[in-house]
N, C-alpha and C. Protein backbone atom coordinates (compact mmCIF):
# COMPACT_ATOMS: atom_id res chain seq x y z
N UNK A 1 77.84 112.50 99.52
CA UNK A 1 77.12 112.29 98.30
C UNK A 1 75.65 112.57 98.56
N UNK A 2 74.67 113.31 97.51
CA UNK A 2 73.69 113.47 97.67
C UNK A 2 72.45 112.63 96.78
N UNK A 3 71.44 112.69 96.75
CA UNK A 3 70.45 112.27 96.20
C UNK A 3 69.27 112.69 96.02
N UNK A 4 68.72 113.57 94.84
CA UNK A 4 67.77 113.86 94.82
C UNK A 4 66.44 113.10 94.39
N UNK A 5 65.10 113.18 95.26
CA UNK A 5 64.07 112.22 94.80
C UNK A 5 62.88 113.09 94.36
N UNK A 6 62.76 112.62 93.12
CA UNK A 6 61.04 113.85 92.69
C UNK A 6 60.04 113.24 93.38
N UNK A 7 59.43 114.17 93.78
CA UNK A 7 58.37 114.29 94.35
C UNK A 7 56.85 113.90 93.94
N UNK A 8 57.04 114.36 92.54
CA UNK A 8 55.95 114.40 91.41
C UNK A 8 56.89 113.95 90.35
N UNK A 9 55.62 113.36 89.66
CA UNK A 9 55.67 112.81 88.01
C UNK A 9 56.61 113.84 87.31
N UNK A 10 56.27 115.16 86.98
CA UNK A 10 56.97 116.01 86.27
C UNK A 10 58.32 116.21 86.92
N UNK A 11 58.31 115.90 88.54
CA UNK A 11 59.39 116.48 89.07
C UNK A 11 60.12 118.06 89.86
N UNK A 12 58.25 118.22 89.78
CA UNK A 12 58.75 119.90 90.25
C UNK A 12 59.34 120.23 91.22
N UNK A 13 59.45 119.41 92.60
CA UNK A 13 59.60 119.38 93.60
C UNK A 13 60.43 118.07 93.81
N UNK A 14 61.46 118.28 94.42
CA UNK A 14 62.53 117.39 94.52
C UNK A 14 62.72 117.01 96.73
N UNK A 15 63.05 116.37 97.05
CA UNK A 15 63.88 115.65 98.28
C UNK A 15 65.16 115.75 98.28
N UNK A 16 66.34 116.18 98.49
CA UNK A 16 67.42 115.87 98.42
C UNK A 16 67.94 115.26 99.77
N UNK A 17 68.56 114.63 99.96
CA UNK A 17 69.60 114.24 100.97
C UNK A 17 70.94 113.80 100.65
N UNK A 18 71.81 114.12 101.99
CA UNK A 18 72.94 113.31 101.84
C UNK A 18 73.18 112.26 102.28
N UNK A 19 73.66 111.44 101.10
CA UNK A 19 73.06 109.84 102.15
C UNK A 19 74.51 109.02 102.43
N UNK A 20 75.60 110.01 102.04
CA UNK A 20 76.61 109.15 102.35
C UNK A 20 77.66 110.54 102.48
N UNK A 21 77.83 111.29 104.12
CA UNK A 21 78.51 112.69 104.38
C UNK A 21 80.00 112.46 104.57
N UNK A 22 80.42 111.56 103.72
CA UNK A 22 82.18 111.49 104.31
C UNK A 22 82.69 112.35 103.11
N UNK A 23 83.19 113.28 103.27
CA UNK A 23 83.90 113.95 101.94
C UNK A 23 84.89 113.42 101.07
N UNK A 24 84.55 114.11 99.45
CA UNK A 24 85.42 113.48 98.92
C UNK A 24 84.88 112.36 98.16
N UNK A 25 83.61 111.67 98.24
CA UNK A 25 83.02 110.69 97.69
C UNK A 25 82.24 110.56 96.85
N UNK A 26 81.90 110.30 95.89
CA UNK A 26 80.33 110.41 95.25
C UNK A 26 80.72 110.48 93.42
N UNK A 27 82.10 110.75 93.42
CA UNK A 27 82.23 110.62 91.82
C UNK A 27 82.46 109.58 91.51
N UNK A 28 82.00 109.45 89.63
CA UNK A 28 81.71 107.97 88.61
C UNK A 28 80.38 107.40 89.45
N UNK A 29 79.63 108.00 90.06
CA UNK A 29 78.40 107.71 90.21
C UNK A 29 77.34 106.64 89.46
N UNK A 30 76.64 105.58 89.56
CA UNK A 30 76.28 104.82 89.00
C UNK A 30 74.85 104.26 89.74
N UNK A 31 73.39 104.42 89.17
CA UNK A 31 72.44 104.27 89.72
C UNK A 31 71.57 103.02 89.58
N UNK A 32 70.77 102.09 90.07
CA UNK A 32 70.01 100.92 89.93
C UNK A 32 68.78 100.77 91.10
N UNK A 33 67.96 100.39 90.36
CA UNK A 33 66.98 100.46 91.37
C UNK A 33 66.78 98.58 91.45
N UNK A 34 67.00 98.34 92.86
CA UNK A 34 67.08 96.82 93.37
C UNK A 34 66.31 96.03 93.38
N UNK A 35 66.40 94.93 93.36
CA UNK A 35 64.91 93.75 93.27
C UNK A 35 64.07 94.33 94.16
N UNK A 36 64.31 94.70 95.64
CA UNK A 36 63.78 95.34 96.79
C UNK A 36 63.37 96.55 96.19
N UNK A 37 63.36 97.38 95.14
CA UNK A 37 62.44 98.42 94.56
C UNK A 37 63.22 99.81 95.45
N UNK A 38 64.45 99.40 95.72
CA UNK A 38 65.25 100.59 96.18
C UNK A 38 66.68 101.11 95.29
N UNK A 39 66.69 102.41 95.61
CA UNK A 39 68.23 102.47 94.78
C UNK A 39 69.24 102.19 95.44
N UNK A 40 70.31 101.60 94.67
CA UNK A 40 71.51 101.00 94.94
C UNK A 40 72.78 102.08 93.95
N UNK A 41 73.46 102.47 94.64
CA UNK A 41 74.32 103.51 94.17
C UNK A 41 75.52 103.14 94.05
N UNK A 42 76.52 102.79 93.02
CA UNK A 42 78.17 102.77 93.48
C UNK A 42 78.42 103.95 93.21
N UNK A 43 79.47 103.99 93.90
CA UNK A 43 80.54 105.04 93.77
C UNK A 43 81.92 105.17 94.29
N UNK A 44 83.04 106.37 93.56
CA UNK A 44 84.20 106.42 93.70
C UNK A 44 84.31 106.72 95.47
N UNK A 45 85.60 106.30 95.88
CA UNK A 45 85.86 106.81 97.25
C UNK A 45 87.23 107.99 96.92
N UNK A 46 87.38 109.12 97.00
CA UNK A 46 88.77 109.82 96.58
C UNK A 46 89.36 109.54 97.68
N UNK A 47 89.28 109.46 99.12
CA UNK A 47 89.68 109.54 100.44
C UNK A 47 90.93 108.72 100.32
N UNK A 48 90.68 107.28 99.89
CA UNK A 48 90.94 105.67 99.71
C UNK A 48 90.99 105.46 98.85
N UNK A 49 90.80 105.81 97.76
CA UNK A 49 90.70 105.22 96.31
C UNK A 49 90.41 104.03 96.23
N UNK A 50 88.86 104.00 96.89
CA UNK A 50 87.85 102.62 97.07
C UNK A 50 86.58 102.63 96.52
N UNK A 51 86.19 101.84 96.06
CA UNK A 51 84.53 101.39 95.60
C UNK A 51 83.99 101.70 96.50
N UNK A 52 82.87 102.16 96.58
CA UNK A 52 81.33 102.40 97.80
C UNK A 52 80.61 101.83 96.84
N UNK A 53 79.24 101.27 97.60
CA UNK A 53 78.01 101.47 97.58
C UNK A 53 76.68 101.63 98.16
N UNK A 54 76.00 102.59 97.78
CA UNK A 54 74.96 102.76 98.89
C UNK A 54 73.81 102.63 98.59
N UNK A 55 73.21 101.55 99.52
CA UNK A 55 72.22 101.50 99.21
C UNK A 55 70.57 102.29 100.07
N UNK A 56 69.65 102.44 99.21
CA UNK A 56 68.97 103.30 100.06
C UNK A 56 67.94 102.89 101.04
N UNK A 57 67.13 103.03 102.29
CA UNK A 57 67.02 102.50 103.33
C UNK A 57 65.46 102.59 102.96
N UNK A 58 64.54 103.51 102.27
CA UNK A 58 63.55 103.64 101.51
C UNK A 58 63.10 104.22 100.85
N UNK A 59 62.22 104.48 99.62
CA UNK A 59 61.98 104.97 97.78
C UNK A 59 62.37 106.42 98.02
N UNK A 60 62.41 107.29 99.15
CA UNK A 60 62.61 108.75 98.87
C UNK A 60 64.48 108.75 99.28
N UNK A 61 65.04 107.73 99.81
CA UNK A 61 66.31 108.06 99.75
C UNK A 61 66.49 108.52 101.05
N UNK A 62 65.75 108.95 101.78
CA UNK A 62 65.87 109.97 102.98
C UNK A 62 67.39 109.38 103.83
N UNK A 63 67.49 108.16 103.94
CA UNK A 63 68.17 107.00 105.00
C UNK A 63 68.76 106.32 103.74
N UNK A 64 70.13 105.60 104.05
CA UNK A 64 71.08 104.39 103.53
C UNK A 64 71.91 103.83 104.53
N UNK A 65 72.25 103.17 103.87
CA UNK A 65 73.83 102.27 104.05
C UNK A 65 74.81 102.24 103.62
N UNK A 66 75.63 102.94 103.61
CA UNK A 66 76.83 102.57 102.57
C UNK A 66 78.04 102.15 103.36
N UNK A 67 78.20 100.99 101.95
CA UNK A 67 79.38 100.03 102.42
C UNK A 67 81.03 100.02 101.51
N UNK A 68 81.61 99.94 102.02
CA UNK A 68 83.03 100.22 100.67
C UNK A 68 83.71 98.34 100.69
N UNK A 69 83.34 98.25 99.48
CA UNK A 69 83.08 96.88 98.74
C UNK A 69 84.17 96.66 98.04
N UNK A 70 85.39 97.32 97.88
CA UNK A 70 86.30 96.85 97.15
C UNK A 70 87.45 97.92 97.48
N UNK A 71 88.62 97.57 98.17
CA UNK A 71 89.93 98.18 98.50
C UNK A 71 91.51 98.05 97.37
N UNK A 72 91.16 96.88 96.70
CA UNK A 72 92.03 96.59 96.64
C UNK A 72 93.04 97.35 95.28
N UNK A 73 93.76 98.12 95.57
CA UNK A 73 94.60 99.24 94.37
C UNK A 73 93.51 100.71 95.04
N UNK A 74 93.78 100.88 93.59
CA UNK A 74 93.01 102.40 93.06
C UNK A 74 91.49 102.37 92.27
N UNK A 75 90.91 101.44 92.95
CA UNK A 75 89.58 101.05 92.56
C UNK A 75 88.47 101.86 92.82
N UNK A 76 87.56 101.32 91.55
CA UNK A 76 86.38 102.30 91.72
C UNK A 76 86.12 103.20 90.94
N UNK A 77 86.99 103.53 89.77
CA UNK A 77 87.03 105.00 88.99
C UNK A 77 85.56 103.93 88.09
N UNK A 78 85.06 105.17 87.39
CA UNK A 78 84.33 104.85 86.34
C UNK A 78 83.25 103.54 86.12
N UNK A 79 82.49 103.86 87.78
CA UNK A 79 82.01 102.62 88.01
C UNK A 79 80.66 102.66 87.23
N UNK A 80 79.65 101.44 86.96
CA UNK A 80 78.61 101.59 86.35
C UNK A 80 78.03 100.07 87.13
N UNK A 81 76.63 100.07 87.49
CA UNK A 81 76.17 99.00 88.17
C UNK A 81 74.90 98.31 87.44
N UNK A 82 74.45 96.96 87.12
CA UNK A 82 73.65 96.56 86.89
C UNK A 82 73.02 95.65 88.35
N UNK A 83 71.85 94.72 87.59
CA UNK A 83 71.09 94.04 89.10
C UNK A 83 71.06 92.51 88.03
N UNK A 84 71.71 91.90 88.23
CA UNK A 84 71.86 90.69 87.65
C UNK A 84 70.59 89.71 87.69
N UNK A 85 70.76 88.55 86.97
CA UNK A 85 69.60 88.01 87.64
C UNK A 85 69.63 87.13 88.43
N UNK A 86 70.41 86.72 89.63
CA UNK A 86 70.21 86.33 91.17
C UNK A 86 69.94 87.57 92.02
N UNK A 87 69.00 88.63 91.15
CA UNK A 87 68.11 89.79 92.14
C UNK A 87 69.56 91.01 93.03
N UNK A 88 71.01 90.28 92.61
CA UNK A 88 71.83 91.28 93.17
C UNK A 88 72.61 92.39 92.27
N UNK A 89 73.15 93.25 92.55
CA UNK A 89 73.96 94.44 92.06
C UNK A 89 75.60 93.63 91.74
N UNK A 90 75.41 94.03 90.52
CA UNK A 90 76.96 93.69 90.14
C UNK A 90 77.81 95.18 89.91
N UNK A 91 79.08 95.99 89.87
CA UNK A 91 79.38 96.88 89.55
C UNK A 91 80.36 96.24 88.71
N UNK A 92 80.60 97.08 87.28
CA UNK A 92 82.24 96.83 86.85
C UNK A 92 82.81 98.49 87.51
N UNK A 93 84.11 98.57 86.99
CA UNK A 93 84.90 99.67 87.61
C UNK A 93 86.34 99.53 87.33
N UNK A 94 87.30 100.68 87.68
CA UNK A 94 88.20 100.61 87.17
C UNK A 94 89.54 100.69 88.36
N UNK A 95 90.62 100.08 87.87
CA UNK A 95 91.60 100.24 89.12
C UNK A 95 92.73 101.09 88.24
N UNK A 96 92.92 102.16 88.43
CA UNK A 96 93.91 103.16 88.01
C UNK A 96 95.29 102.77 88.21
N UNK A 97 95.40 101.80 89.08
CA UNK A 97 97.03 101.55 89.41
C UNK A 97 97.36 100.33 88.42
N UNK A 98 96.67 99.63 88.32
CA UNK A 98 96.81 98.34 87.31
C UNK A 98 96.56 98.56 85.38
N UNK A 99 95.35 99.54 85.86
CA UNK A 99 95.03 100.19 84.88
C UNK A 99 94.48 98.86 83.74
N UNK A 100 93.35 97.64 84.68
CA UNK A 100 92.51 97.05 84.78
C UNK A 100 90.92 97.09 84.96
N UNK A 101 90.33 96.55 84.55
CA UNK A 101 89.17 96.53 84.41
C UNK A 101 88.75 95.09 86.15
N UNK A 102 88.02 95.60 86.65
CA UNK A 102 87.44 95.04 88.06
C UNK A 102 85.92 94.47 87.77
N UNK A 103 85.31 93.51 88.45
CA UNK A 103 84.37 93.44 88.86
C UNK A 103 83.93 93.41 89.77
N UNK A 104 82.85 93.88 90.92
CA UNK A 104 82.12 93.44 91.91
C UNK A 104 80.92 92.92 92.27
N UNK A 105 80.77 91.72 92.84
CA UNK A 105 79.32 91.41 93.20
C UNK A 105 78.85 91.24 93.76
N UNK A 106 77.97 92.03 94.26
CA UNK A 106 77.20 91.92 96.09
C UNK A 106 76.83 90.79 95.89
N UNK A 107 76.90 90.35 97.25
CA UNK A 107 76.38 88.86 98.03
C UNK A 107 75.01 89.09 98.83
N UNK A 108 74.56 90.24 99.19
CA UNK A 108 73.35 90.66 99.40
C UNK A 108 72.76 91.79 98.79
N UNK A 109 71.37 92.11 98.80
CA UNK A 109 70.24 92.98 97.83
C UNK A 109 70.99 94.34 98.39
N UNK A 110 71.62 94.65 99.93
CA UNK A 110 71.71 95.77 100.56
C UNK A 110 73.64 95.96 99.90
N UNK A 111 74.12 95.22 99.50
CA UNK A 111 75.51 95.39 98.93
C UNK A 111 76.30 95.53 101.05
N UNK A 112 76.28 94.82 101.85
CA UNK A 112 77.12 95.24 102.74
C UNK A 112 78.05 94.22 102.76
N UNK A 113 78.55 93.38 101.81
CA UNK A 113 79.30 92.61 101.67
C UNK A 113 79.31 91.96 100.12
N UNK A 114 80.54 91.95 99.37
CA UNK A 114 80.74 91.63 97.85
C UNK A 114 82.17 91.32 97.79
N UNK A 115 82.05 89.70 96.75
CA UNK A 115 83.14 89.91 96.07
C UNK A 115 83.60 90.30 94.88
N UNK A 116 85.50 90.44 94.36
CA UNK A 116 85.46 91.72 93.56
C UNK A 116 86.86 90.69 93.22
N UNK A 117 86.50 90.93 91.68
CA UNK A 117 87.67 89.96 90.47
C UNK A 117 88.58 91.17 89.50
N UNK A 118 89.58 91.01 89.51
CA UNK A 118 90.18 91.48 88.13
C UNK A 118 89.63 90.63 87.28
N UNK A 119 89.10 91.13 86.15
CA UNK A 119 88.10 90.21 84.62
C UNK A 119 88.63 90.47 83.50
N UNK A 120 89.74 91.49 83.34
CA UNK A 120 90.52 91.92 82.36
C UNK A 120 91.84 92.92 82.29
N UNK A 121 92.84 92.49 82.33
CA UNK A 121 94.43 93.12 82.63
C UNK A 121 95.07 93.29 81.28
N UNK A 122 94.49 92.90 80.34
CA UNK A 122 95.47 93.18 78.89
C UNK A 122 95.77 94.36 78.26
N UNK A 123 96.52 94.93 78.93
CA UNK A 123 97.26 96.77 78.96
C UNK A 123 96.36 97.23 79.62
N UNK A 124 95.77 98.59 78.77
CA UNK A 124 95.23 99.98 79.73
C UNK A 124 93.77 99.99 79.49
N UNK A 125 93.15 98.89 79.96
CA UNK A 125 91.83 98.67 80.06
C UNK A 125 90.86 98.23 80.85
N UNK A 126 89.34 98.65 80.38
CA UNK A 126 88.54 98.79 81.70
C UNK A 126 88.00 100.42 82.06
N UNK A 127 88.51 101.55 81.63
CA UNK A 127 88.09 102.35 82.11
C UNK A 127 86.81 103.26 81.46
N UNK A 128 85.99 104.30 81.76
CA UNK A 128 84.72 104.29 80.84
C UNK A 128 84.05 103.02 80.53
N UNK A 129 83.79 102.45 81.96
CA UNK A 129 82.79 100.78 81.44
C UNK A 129 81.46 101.39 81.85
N UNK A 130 80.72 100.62 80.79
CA UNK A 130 79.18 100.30 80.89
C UNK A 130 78.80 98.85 80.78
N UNK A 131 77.91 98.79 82.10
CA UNK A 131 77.54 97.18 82.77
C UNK A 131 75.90 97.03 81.58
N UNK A 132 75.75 95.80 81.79
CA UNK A 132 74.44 95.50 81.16
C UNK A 132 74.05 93.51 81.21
N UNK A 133 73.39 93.12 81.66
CA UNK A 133 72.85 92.19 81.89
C UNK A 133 72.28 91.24 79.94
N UNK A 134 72.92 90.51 80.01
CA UNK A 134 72.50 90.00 78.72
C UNK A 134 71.70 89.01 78.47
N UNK A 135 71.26 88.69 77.58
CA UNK A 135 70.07 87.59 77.14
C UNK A 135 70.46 86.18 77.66
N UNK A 136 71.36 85.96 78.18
CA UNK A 136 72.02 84.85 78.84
C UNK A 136 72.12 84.95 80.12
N UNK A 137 72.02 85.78 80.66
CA UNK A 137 71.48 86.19 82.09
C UNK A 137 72.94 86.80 82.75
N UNK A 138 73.88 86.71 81.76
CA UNK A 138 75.42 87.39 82.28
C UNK A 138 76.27 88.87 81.68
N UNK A 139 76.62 89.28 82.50
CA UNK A 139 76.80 90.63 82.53
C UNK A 139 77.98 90.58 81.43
N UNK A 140 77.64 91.67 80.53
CA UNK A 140 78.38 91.99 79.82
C UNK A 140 78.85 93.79 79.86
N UNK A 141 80.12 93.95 79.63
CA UNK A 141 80.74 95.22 80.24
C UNK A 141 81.35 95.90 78.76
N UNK A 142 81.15 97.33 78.53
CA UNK A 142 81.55 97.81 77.32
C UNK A 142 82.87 98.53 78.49
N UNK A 143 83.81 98.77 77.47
CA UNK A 143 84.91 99.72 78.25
C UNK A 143 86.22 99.77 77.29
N UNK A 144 86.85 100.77 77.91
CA UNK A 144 87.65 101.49 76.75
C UNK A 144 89.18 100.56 77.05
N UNK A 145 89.68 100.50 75.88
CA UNK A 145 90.99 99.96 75.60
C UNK A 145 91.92 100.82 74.91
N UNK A 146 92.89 101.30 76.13
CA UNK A 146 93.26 102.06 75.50
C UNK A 146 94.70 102.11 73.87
N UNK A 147 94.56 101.02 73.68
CA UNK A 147 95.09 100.67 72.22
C UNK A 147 94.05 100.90 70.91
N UNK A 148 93.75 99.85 71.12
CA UNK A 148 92.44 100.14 70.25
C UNK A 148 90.91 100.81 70.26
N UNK A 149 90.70 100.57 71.17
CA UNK A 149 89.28 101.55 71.51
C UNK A 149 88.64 100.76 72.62
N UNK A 150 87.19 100.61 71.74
CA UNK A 150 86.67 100.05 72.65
C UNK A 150 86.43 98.59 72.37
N UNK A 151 86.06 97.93 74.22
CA UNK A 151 86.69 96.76 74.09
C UNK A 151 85.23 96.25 74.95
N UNK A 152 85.22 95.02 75.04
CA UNK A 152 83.55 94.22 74.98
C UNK A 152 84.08 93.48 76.22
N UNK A 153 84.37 92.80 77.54
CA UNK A 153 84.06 91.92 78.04
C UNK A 153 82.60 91.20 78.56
N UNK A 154 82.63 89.94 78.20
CA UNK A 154 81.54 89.30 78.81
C UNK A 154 81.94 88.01 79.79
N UNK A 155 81.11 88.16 81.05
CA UNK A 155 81.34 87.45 82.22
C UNK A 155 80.83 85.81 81.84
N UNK A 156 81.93 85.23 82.33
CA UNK A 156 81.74 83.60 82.51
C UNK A 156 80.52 83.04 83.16
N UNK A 157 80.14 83.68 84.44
CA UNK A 157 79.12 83.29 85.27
C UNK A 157 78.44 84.57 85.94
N UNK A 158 77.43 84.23 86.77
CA UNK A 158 77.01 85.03 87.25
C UNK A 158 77.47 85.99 88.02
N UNK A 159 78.19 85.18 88.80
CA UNK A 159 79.13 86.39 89.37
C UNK A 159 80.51 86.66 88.73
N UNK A 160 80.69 86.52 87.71
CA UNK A 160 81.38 87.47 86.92
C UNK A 160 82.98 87.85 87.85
N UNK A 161 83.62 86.47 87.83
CA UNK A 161 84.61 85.97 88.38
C UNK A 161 85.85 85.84 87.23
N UNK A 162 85.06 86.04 86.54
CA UNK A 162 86.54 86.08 85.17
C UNK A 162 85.44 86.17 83.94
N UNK A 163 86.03 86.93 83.09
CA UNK A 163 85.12 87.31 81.38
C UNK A 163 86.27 87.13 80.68
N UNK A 164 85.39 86.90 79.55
CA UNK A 164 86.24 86.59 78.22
C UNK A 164 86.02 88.06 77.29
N UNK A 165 87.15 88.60 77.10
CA UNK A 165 87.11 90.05 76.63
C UNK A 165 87.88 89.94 74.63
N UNK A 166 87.26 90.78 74.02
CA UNK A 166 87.50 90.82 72.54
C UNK A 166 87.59 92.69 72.25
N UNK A 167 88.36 92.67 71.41
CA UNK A 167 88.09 93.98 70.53
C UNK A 167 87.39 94.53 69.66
């Protein structure tokens, strides 16, 4: 997976690196910049059909870490990440085999360790989610249902250990 960093305001001049060279990785891409003022990246694993995330080591990206934060199924499709407010990265995402909606939530700013909930199993949903932090300080997840459309979960707590989901 690569990462490009502008250089300049307009952007004329870009940095690229690869900050995470295992092939096969880097799609449903999802970007956040961390309490630590760095980017924090999830992403698909195709290898494993696992969650990554990487986080970056400093503002041009040059250097990371990436850690794979969630194994469990076919996880990881269609990930999208917010930064909650205990200053950490939450991802929602999708598990293709359950054909469930997932959550994950780093336990540190660098994501090298997170835990990760099924938050919604009611048929073929969860996939195409968008994360977002709400006026209550808990993550709320848009994502597609595939009966009816689209479908709203919002997380119980901060770490977003089970949500209460509507149509």
């Amino acid at each position: 997976m690569r990462v490009a960093h502008c250089n300049d305001a307009a952007c004329t001049s870009v940095t690229a690196t690869t900050v995470d060279p295992t092939s096969a990785v880097g799609d449903y891409a999802s970007l956040a910049i961390g309490s630590d003022g760095l980017a924090i990246i999830s992403h698909f694993d195709d290898n494993g059909d696992d969650l990554r995330v990487t986080h970056c080591s400093n503002v041009a990206c040059t250097s990371a870490v990436t850690t794979v934060v969630d194994t469990a199924g076919s996880v990881g499709y269609f990930s999208s990440i917010a930064i909650g407010v205990d200053n950490l990265a939450i991802v929602s995402h999708f598990d293709a085999a359950t054909f469930d909606l997932r959550v994950t939530h780093c336990t540190n700013t660098a994501c090298t360790s997170a835990t990760s909930a099924t938050v919604d199993s009611t048929g073929n949903v969860g996939s195409h989610a968008s994360i977002a932090i709400g006026t209550d300080g808990l993550a709320i997840i848009a994502h597609l249902d595939a009966g009816p459309g689209l479908r709203i979960s919002h997380c119980d707590s901060v770490l977003c250990g089970t949500a209460t989901s509507i149509v």
